[in-house]
C-alpha atoms as a PDB file:
ATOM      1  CA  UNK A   1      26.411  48.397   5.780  1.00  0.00           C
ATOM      2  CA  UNK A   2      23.379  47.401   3.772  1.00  0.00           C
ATOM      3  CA  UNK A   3      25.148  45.032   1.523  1.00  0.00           C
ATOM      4  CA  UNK A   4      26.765  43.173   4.580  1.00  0.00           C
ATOM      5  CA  UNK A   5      23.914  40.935   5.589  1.00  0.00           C
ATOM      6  CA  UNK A   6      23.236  40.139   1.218  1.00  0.00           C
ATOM      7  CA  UNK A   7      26.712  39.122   0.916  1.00  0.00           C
ATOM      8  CA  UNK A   8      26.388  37.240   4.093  1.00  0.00           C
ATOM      9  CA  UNK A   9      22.984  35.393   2.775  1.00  0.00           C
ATOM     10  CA  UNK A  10      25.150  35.087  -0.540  1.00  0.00           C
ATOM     11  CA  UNK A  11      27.893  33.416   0.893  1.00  0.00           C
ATOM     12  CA  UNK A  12      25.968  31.107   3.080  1.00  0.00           C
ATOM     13  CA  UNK A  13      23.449  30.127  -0.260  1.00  0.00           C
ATOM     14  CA  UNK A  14      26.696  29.493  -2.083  1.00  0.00           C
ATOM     15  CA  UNK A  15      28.401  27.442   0.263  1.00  0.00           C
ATOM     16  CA  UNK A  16      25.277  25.379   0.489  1.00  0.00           C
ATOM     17  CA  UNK A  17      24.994  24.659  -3.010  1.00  0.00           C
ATOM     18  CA  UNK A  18      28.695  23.098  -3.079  1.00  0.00           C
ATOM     19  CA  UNK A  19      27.770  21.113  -0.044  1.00  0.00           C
ATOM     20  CA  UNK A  20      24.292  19.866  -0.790  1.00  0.00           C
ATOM     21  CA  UNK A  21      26.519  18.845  -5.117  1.00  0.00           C
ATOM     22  CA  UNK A  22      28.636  16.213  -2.217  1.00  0.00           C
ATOM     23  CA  UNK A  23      25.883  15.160  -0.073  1.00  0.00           C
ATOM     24  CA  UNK A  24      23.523  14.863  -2.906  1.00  0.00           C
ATOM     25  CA  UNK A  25      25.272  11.604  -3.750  1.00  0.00           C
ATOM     26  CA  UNK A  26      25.322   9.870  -0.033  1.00  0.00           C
ATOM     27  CA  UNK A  27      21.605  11.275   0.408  1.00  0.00           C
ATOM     28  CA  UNK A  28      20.867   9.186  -2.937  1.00  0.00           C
ATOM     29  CA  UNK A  29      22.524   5.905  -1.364  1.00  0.00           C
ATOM     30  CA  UNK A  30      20.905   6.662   1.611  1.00  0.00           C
ATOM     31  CA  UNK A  31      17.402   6.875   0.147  1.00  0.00           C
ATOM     32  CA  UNK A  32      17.889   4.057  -1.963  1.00  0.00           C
ATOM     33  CA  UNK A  33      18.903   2.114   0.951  1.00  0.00           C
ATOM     34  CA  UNK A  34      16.311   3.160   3.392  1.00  0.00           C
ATOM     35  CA  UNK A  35      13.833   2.022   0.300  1.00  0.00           C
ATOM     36  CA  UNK A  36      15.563  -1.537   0.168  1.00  0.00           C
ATOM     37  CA  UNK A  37      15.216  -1.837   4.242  1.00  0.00           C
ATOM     38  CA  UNK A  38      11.048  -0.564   3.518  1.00  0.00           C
ATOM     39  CA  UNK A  39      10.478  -3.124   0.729  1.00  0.00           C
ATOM     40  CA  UNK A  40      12.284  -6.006   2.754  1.00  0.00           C
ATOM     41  CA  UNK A  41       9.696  -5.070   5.395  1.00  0.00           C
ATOM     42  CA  UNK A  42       6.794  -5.430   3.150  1.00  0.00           C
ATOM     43  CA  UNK A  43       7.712  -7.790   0.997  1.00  0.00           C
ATOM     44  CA  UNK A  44      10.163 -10.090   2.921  1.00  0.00           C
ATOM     45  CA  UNK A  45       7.487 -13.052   3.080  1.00  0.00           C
ATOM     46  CA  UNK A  46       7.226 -13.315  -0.504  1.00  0.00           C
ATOM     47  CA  UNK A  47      10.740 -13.061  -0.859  1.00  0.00           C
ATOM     48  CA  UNK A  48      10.930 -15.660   1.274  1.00  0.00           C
ATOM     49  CA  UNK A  49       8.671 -17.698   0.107  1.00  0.00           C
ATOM     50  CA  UNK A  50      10.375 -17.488  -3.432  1.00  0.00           C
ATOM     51  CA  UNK A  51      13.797 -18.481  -1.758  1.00  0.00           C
ATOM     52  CA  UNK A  52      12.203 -21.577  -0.102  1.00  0.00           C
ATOM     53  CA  UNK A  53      11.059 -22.516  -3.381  1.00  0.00           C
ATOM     54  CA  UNK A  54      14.276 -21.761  -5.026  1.00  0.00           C
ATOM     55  CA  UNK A  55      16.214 -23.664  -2.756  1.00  0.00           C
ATOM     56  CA  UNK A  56      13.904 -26.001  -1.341  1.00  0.00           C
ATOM     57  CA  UNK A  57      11.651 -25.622   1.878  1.00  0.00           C
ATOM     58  CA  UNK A  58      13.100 -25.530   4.769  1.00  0.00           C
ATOM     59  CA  UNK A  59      14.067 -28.649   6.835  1.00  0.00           C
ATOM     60  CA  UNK A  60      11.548 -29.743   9.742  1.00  0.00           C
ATOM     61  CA  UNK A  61      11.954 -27.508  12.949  1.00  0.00           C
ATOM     62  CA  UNK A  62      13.522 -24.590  11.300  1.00  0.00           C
ATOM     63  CA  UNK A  63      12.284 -21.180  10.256  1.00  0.00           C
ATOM     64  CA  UNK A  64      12.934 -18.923   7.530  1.00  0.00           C
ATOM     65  CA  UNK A  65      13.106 -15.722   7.496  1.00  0.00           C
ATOM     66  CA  UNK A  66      14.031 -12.292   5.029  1.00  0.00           C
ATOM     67  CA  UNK A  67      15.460  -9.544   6.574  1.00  0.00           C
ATOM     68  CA  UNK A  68      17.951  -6.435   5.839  1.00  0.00           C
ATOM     69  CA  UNK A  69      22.239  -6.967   5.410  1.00  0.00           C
ATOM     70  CA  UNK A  70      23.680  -3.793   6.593  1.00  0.00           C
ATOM     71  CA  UNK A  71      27.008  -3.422   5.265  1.00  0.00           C
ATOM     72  CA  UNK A  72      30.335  -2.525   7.670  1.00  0.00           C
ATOM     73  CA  UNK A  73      33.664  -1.379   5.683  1.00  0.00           C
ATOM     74  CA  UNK A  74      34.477  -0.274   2.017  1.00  0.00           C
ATOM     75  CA  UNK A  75      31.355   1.032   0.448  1.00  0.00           C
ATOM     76  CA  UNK A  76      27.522   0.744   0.501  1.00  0.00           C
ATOM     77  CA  UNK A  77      25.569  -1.871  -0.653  1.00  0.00           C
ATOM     78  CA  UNK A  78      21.577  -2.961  -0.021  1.00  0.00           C
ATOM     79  CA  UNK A  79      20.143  -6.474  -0.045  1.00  0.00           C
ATOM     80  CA  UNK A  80      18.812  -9.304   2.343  1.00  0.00           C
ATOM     81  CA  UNK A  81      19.606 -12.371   3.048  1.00  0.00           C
ATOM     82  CA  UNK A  82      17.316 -15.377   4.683  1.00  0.00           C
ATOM     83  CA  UNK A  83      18.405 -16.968   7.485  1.00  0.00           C
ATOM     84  CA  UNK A  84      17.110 -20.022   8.773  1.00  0.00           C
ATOM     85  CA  UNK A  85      17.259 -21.497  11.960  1.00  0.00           C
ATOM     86  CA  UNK A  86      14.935 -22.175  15.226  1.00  0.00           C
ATOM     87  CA  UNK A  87      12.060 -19.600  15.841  1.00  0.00           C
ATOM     88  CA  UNK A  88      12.762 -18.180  18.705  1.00  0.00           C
ATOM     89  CA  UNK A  89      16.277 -17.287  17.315  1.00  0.00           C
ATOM     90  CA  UNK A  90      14.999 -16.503  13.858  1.00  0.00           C
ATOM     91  CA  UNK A  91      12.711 -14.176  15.794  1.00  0.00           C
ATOM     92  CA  UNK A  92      15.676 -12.262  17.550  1.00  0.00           C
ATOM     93  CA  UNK A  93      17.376 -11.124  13.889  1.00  0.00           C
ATOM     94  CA  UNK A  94      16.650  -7.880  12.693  1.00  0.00           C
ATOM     95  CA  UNK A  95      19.719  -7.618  10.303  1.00  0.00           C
ATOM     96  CA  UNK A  96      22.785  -9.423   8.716  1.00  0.00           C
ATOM     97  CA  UNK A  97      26.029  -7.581   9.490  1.00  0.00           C
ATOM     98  CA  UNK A  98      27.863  -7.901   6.417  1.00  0.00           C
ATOM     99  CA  UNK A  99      31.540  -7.154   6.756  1.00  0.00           C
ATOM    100  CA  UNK A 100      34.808  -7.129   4.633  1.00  0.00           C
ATOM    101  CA  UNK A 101      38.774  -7.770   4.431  1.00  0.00           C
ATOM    102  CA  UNK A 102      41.481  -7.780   2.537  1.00  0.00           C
ATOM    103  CA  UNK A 103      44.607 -10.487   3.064  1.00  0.00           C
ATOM    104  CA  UNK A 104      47.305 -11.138   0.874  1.00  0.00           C
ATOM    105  CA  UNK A 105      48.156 -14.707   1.579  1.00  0.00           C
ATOM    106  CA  UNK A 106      50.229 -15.516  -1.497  1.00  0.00           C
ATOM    107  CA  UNK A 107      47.026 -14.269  -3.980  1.00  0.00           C
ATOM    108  CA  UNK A 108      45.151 -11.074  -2.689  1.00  0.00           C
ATOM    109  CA  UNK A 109      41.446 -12.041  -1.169  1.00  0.00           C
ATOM    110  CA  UNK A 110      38.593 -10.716  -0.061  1.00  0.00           C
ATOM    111  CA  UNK A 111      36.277 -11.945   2.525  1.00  0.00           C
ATOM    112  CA  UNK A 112      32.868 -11.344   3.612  1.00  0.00           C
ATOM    113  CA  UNK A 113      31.816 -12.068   6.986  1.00  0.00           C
ATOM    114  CA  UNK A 114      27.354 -12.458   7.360  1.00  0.00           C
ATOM    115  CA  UNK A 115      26.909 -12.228  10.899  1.00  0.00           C
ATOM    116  CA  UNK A 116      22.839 -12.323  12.449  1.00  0.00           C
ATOM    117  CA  UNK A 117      22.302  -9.308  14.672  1.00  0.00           C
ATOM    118  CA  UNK A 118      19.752  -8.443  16.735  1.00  0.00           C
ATOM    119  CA  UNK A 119      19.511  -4.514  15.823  1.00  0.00           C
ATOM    120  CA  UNK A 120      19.704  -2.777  13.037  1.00  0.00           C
ATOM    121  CA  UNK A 121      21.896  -0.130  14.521  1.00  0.00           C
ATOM    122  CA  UNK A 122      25.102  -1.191  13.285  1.00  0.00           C
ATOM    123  CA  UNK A 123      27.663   1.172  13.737  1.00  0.00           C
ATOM    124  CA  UNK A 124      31.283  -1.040  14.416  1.00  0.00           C
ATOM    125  CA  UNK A 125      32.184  -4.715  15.278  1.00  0.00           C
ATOM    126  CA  UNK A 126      31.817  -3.933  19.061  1.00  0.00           C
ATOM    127  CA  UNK A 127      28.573  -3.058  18.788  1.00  0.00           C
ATOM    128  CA  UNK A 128      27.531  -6.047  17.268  1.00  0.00           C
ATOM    129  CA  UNK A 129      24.805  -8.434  18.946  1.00  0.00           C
ATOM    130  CA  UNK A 130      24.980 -11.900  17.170  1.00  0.00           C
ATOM    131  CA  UNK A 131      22.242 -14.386  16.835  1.00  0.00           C
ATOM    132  CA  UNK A 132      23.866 -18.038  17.380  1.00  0.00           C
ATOM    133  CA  UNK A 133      22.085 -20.957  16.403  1.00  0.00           C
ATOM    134  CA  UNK A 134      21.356 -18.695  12.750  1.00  0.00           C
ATOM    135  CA  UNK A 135      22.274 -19.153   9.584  1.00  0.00           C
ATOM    136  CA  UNK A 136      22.305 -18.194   5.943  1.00  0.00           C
ATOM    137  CA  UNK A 137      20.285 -20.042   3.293  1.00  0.00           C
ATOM    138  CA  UNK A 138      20.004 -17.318   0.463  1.00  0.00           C
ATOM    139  CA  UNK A 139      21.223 -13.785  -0.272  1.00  0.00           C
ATOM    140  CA  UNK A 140      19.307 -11.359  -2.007  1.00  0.00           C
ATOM    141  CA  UNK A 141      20.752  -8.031  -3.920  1.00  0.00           C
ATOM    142  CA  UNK A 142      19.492  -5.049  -5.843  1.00  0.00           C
ATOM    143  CA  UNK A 143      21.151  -3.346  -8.235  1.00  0.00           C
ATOM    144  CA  UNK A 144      21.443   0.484  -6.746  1.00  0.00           C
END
């Protein structure tokens, strides 16, 4: 009766060691993500300001802007992307939506749809708000 609640703590210490080896790996992406979203934030208006000067300021009556792409579909990535566009649209984008397909239309491609949202809470395509009147001057990645 003694040994009961030892195999119980046993069992249960076990079983969380073989779940925590395959959540080790998403909690990774998920860390390295959340720290891609946190340097965006605090760095985004240098990283701007490089991309202006990379691809040239911006033209007259548009604003430019860094912000998160939060991918949709086959796997997880991290970057940003700067979007330019009026300010008080610019203003309203919190993320780019980036999301994927496969066709075969005679050769197999893949396309990537980067779509301004106002919320960082992207979960599926209906839950999408888009930003019109944005777009997409420069994209950004990190090597994970």
């Amino acid at each position: 009766m003694k040994r009961l609640p030892i195999a119980i703590f046993a069992v249960g210490m076990l079983s969380g060691l073989v779940l925590a080896r395959s959540a080790s790996a998403q909690l990774d992406q998920l860390l390295k993500g959340g720290a891609i979203i946190v340097a965006i934030d605090k760095f985004g208006g240098d990283i701007n300001n490089f991309v202006d000067r990379l691809v040239g300021n911006p033209p007259k009556g548009t604003e430019t802007r860094v912000v998160p792409i939060l991918s949709l579909g086959k796997g997880t990535y991290a970057g940003a992307a700067q979007i330019t566009g009026p300010k008080a649209q610019v203003d309203k984008v919190r993320a780019i939506a980036q999301i994927e397909g496969d066709a075969r239309l005679g050769l197999q491609i893949r396309v990537k749809g980067l779509i301004p949202v106002e919320s960082r809470e992207v979960k599926n395509l209906d839950s999408l708000k888009r930003v019109s009147g944005v777009g997409i001057t420069g994209l950004v990645d990190a090597r994970l």
